[in-house]
Protein backbone atom coordinates (compact mmCIF):
# COMPACT_ATOMS: atom_id res chain seq x y z
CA UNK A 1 -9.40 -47.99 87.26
CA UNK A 2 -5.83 -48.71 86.12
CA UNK A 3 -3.24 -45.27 87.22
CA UNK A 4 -1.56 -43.67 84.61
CA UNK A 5 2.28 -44.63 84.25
CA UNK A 6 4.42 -42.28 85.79
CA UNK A 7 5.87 -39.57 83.50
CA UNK A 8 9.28 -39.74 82.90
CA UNK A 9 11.76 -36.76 84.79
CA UNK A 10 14.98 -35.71 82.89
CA UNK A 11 17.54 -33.91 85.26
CA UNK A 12 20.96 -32.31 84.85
CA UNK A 13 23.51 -34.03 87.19
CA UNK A 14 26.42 -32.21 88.08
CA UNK A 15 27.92 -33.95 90.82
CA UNK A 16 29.14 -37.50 91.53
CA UNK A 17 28.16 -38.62 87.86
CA UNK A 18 29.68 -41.86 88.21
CA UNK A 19 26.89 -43.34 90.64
CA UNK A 20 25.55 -43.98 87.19
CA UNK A 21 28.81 -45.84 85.83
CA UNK A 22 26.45 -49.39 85.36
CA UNK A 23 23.95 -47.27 82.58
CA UNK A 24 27.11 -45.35 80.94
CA UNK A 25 28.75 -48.53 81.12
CA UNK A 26 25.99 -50.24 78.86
CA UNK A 27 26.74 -47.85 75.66
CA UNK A 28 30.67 -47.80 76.42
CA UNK A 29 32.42 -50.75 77.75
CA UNK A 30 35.08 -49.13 79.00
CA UNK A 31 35.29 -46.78 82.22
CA UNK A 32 38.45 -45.21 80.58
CA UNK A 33 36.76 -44.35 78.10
CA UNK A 34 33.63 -42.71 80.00
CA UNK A 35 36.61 -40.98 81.83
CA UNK A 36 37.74 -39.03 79.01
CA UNK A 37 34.28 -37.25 78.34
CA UNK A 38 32.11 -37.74 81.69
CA UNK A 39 33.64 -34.67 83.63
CA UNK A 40 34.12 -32.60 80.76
CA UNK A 41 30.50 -32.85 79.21
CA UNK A 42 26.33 -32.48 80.63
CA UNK A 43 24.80 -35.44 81.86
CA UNK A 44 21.18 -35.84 81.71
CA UNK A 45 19.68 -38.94 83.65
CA UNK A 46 16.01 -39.71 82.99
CA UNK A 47 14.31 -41.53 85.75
CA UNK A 48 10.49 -42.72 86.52
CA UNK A 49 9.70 -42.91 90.00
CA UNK A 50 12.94 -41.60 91.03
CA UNK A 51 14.50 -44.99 89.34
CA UNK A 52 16.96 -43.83 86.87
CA UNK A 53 16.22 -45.48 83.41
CA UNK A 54 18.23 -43.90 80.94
CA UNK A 55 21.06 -41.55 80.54
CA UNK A 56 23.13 -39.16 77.89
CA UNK A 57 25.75 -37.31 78.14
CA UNK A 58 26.80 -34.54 75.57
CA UNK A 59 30.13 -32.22 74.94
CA UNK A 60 30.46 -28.92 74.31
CA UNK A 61 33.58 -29.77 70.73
CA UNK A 62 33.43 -25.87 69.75
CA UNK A 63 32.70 -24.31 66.95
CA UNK A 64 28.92 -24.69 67.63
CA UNK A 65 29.31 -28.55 67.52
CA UNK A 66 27.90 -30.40 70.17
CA UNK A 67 28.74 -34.42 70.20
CA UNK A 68 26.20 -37.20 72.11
CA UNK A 69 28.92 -39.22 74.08
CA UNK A 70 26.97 -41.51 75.62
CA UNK A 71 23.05 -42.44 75.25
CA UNK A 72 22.26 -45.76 77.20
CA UNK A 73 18.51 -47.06 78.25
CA UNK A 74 18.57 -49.32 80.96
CA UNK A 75 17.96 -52.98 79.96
CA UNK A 76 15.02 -53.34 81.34
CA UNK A 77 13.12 -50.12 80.19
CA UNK A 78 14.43 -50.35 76.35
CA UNK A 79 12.42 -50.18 73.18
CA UNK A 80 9.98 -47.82 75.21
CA UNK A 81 10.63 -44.23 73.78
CA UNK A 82 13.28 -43.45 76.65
CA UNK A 83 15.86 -43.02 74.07
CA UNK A 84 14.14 -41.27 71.75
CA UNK A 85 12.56 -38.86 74.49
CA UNK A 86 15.94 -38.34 76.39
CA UNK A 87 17.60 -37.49 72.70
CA UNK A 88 14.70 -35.30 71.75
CA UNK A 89 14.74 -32.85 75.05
CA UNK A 90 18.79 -32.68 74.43
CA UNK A 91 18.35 -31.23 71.25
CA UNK A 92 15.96 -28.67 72.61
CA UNK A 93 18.18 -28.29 75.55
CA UNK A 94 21.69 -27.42 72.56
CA UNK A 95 19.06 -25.52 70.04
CA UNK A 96 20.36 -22.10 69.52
CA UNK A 97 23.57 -22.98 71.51
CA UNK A 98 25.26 -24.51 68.38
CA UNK A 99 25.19 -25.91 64.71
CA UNK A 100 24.65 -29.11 64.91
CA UNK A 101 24.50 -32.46 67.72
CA UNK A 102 26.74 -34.93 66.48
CA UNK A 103 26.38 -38.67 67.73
CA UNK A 104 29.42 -41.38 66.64
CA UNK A 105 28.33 -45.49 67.48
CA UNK A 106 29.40 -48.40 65.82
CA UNK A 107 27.97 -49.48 62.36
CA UNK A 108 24.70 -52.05 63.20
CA UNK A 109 21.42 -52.63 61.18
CA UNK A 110 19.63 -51.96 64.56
CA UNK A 111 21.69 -48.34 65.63
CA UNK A 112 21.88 -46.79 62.78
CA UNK A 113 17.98 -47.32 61.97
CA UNK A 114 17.77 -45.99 65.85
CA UNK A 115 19.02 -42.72 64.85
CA UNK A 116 18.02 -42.25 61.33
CA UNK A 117 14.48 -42.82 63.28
CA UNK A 118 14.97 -39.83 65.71
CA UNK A 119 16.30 -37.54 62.70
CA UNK A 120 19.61 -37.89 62.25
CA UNK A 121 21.32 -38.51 58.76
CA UNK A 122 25.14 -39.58 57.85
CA UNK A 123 27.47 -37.53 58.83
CA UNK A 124 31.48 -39.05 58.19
CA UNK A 125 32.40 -42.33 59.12
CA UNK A 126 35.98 -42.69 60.56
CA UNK A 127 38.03 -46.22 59.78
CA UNK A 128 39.00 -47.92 62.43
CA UNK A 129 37.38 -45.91 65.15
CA UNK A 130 36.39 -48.07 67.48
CA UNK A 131 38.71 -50.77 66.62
CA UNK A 132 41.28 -48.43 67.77
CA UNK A 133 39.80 -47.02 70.83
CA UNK A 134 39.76 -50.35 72.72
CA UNK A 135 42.21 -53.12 73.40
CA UNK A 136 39.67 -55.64 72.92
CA UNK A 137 37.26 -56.52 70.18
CA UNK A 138 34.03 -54.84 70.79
CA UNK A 139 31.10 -57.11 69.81
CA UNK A 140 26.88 -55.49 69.45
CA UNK A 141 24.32 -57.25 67.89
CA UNK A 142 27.15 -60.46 66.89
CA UNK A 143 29.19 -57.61 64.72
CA UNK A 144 32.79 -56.92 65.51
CA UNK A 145 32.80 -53.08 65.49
CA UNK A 146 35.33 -51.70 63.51
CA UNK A 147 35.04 -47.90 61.94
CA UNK A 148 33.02 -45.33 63.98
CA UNK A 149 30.24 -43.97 61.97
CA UNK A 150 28.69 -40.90 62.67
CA UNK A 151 25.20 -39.22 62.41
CA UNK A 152 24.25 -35.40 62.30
CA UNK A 153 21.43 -33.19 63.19
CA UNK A 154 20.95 -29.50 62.97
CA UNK A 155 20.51 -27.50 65.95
């Protein structure tokens, strides 16, 4: 009789974050860049069998907004629900603690349909975004990113 497959265990790390720099690094190039928001914000890492798969990391931008900085699924494990899942228990996690969960990613067929699937709609779209966050072009999906679009849920 086949075992079940393992259930999935989300925790809160608090310490020594960046033993997970090669997942963070798969949604954000750059390690400056997960500098400037890794300390500051919660980091959830979802793992099966004590294997981390996926991580997300979210900050606290006042005013009862609370921004997704970093949601990456580990290459191996995508296009199995990790991403959804992992987004799903943060919002129940932020519920009641703000407004709304905000989530800013470059402008692809296959992201935005991503989180339009897991409830989030249009939010503002800011030109340039990306393009001017890095010193290099930054390339998903064969699209040069460009403006940093952004996606809103209530909380």
């Amino acid at each position: 009789m086949p075992q079940p497959s393992p259930q999935p265990v989300i925790t809160l790390v608090t310490q020594d974050k960046k033993r997970f720099l090669d997942l963070l690094l798969l949604a954000d190039e750059s390690e400056d860049a997960v500098d400037n928001y890794l300390e500051r914000g919660d980091m959830f890492v979802m793992a099966i069998n004590q294997l981390p798969v996926a991580v997300c990391v979210v900050t606290n931008n006042g005013g009862g907004v609370f921004e997704v900085q970093n949601l990456a699924v580990s290459a191996n494990q995508q296009r199995r629900g990790h991403g959804t899942r992992l987004l799903a228990y943060v919002r129940e996690r932020y519920r009641g603690c703000g407004t709304k969960l905000l989530v800013g990613t470059g402008d692809t067929v296959k992201t935005v349909a991503f989180y339009q699937a897991a409830g989030f709609t249009f939010d503002h779209r800011v030109p340039r975004g990306i393009a001017n966050a890095y010193n290099h072009p930054v390339i998903e999906d064969g699209v040069v990113l460009i403006d940093k679009v952004y996606f809103s849920q209530d909380l």
